[in-house]
Protein backbone atom coordinates (compact mmCIF):
# COMPACT_ATOMS: atom_id res chain seq x y z
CA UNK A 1 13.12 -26.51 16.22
CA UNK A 2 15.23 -24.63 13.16
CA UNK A 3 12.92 -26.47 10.57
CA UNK A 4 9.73 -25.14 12.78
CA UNK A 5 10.90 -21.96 12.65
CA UNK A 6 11.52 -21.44 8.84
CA UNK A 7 7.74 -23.39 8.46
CA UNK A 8 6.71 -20.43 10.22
CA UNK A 9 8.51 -17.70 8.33
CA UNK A 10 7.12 -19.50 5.15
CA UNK A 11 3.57 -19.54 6.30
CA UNK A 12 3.61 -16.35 7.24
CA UNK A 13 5.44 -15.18 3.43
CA UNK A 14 2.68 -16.89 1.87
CA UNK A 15 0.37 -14.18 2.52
CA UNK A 16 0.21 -10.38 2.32
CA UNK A 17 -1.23 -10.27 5.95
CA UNK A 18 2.29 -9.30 7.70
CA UNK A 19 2.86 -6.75 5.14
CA UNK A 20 -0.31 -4.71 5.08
CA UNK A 21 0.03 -4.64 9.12
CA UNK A 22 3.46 -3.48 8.97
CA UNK A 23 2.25 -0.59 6.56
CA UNK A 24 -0.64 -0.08 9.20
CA UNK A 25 2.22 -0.01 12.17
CA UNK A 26 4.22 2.75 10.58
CA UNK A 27 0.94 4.83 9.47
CA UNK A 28 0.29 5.07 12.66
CA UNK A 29 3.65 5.42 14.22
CA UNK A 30 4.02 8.30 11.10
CA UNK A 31 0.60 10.51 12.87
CA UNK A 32 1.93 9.87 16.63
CA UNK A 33 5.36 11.61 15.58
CA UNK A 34 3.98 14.03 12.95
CA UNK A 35 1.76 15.00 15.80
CA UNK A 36 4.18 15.78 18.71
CA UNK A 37 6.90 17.05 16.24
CA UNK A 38 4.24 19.37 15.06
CA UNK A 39 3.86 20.84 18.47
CA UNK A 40 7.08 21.11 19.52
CA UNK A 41 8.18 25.28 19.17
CA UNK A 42 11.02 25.26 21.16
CA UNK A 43 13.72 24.06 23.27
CA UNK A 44 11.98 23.33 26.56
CA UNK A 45 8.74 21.97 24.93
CA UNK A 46 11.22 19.59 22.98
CA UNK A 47 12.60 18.68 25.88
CA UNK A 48 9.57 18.00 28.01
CA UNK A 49 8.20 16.08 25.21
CA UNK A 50 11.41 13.81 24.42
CA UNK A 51 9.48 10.48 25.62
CA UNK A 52 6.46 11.15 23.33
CA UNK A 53 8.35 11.91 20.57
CA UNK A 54 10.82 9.21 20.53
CA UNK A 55 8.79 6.99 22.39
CA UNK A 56 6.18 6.04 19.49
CA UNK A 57 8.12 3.21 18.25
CA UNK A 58 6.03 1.28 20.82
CA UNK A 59 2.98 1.96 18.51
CA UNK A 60 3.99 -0.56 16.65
CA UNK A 61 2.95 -2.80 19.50
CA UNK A 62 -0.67 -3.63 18.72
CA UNK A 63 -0.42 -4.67 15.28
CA UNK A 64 2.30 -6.96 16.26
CA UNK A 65 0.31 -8.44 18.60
CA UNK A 66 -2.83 -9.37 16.19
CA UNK A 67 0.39 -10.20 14.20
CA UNK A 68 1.14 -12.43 16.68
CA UNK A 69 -2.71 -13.73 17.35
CA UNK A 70 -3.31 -14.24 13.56
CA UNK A 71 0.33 -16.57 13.74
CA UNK A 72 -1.47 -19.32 15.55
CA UNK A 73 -5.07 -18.89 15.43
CA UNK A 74 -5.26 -18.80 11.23
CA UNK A 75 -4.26 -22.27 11.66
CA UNK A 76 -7.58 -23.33 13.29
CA UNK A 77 -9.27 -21.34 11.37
CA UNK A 78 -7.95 -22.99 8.05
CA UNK A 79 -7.54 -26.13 10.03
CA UNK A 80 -3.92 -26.26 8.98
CA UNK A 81 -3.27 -26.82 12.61
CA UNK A 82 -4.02 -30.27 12.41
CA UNK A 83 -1.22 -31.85 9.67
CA UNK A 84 1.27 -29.23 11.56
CA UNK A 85 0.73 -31.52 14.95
CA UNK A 86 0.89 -34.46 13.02
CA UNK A 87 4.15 -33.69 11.58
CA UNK A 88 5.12 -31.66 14.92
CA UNK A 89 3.15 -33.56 17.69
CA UNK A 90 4.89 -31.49 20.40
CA UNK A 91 2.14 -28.87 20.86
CA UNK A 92 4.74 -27.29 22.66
CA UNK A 93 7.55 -27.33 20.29
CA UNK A 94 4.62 -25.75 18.34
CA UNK A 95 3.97 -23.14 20.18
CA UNK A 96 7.52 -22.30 20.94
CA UNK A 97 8.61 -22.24 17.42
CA UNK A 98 5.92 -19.72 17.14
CA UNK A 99 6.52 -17.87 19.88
CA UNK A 100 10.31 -17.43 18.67
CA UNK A 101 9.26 -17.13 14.72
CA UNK A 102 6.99 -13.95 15.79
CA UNK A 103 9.51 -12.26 18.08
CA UNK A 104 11.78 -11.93 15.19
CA UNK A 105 8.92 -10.65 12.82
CA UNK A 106 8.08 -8.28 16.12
CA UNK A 107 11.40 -6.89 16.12
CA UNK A 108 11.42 -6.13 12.53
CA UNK A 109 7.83 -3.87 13.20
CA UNK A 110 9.59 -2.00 15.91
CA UNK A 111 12.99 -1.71 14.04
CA UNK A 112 10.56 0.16 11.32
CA UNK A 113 9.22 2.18 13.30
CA UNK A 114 12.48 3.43 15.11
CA UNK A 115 14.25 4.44 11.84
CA UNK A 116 10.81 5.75 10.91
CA UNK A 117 10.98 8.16 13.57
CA UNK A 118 13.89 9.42 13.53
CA UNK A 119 13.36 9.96 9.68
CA UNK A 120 10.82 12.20 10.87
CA UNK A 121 11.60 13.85 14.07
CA UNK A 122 15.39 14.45 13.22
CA UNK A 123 15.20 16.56 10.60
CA UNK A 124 11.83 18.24 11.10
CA UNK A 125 13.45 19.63 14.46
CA UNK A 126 16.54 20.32 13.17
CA UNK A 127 14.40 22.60 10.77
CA UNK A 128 13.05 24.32 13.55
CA UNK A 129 16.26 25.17 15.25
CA UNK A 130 15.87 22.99 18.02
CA UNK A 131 19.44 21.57 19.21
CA UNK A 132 19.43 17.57 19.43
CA UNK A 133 21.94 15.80 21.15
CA UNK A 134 20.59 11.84 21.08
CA UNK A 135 22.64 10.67 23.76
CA UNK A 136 20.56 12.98 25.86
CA UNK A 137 17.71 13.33 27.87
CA UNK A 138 17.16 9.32 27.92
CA UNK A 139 16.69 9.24 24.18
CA UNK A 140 19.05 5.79 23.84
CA UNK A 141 16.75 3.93 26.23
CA UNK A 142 13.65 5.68 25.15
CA UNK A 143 14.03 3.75 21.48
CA UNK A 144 15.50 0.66 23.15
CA UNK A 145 13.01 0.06 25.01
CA UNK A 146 10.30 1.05 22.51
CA UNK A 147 11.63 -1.72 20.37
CA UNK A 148 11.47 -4.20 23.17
CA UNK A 149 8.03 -3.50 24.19
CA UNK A 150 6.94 -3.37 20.82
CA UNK A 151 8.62 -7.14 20.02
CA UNK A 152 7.75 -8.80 23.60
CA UNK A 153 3.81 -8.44 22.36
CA UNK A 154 4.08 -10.62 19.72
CA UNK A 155 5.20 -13.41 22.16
CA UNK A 156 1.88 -12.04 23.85
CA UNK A 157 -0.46 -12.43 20.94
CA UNK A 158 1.06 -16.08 20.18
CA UNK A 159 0.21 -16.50 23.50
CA UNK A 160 -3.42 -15.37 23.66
CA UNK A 161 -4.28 -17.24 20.03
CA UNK A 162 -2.73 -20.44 21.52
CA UNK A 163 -5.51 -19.93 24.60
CA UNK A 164 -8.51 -18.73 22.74
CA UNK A 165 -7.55 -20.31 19.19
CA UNK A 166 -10.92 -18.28 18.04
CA UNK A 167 -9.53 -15.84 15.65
CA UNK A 168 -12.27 -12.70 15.82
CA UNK A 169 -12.95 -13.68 19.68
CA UNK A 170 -8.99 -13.31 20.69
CA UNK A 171 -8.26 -10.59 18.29
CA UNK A 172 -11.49 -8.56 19.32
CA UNK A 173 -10.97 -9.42 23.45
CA UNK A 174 -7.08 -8.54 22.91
CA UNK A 175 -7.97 -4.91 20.94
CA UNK A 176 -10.69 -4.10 23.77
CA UNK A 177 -8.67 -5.15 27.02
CA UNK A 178 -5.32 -3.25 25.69
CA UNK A 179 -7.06 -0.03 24.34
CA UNK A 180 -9.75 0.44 26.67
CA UNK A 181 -10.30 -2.31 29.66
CA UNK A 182 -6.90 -1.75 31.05
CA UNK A 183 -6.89 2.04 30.92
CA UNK A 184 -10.80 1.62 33.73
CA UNK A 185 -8.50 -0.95 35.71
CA UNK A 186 -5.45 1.85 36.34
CA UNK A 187 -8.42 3.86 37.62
CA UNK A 188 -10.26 2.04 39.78
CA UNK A 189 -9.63 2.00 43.53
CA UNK A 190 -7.79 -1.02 44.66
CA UNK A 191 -7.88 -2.37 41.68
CA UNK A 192 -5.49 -0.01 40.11
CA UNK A 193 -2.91 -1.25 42.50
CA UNK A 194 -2.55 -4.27 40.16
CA UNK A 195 -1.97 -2.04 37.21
CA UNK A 196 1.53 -2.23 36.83
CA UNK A 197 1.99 -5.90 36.74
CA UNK A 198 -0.71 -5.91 34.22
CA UNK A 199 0.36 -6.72 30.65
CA UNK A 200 -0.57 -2.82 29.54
CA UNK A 201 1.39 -1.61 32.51
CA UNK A 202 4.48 -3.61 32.33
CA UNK A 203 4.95 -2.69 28.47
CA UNK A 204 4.44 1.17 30.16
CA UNK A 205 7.12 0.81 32.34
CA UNK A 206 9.51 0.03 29.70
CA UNK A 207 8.92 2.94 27.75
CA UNK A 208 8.45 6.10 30.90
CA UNK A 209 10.80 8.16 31.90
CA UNK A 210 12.04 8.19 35.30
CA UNK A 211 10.06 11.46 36.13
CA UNK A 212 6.73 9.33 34.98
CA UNK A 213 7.45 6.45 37.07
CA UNK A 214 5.89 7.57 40.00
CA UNK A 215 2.39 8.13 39.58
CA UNK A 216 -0.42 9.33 42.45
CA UNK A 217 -1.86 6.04 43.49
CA UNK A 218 0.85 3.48 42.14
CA UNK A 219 4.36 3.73 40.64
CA UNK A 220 5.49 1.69 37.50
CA UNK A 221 8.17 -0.99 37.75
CA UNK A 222 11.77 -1.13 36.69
CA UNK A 223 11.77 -1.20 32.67
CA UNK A 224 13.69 -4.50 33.34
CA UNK A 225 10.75 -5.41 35.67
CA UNK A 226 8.39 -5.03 33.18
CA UNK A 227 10.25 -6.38 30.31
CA UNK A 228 10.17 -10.02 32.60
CA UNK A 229 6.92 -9.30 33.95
CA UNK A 230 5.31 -9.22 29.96
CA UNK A 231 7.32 -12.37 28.99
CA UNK A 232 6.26 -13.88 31.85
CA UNK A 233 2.72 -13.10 30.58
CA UNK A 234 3.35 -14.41 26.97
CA UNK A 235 4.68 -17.67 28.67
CA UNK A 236 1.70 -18.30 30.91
CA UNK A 237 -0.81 -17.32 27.72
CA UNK A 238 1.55 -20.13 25.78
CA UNK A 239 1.54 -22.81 28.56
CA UNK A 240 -2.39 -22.68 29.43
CA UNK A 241 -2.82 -22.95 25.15
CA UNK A 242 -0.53 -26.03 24.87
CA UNK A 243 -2.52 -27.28 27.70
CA UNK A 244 -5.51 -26.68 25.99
CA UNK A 245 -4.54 -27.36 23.29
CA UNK A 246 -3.66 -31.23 24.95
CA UNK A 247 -7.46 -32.34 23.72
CA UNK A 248 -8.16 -33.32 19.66
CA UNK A 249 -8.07 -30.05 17.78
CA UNK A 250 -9.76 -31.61 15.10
């Protein structure tokens, strides 16, 4: 498993793909914090807006899942998938190196974006005279479990590429569910029930506050909760794609 593992970080170091994502991660985490920073005026506005500020970390979290998507399904499309199972012809010590391999490079994206924001926020509200104390107000677990959201979805995109293996279908049906199918779903009576131990929603729940946990028609789970509930998705997206992935991938 150690020698699939470094295969991965090599493939993945062999192109520029990881790096221009990464640069695309912290742009964006860079305008989320520039944004809230820039309306925060005072103490109590600082204080209401602790989780948005410190909470963008978790940005990071779609480009390390088509990070994650592009890990497995670039081998079909290259069709480099086939001498890796006939060197590895586990598909699921395949998969798993991936899924592990990823993870790491997911934890790296969210680690960026962390320091990144505090870079930014720290001293920009310092500047303002706003007094910051972070081991208050749930800052600690506010980054922590940023960063672990953020990481968890690259097991998610491995997991997604492994099912669909269709590069543009699973990164386009990923982009659409997360950014816009999921947000109609918390809507929607009955449906919206569900919401929570949907991928979307379990990643939420990691990175509320407790005063956003209740909600009007449904309340989010435990961050712990929805840390296991979003493996739990990455490992049933990995288990049906080394199922799948069972046939001649030829």
């Amino acid at each position: 498993m150690t020698n699939l593992i470094r295969a991965e970080f090599r493939k993945l170091f062999t192109t520029q793909v990881w790096f221009w994502l990464l640069i695309a991660s912290l742009a964006l985490t860079s305008l989320v914090v520039i944004a809230n920073v820039a309306t925060t005026e005072s103490q109590f506005q600082y204080i209401q807006n602790v989780s948005n500020i410190y909470g963008v970390a978790g940005s990071a979290y779609i480009f390390v899942l088509v990070l994650g998507i592009l890990g497995i399904t670039a081998e079909f499309r290259h069709q480099t998938i086939t001498p890796t199972l006939l060197a590895t012809p586990s598909r699921a010590a395949v998969v798993g190196s991936k899924l592990i391999a990823y993870l790491l490079i997911g934890a790296v994206y969210a680690a960026a974006g962390v320091v990144l924001t505090l870079a930014i926020a720290v001293p920009w509200l310092s500047s303002k005279g706003i007094e910051l104390n972070l081991g208050d107000h749930g800052i600690p677990r506010t980054l922590i479990s940023g960063f672990i959201a953020a990481s968890l979805f690259a097991l998610v995109g491995v997991g997604i590429g492994a099912l669909l293996t269709n590069q543009a279908a699973a990164i386009t049906l990923s982009i659409v569910y997360f950014l816009v199918i999921e947000g109609l779903l918390s809507i929607i009576p009955y449906v919206r029930d569900a919401y929570p131990y949907l991928p979307g929603g379990a990643a939420a729940a990691m990175r509320v506050t407790e005063a956003e946990r209740d909600q009007e028609y449904w309340s989010y789970l435990s961050p712990v909760a929805g840390g296991v509930v979003l493996v739990a998705w990455a490992l049933l997206f990995s288990a049906a794609g080394v199922w799948r992935m069972r046939r001649d991938v030829s």
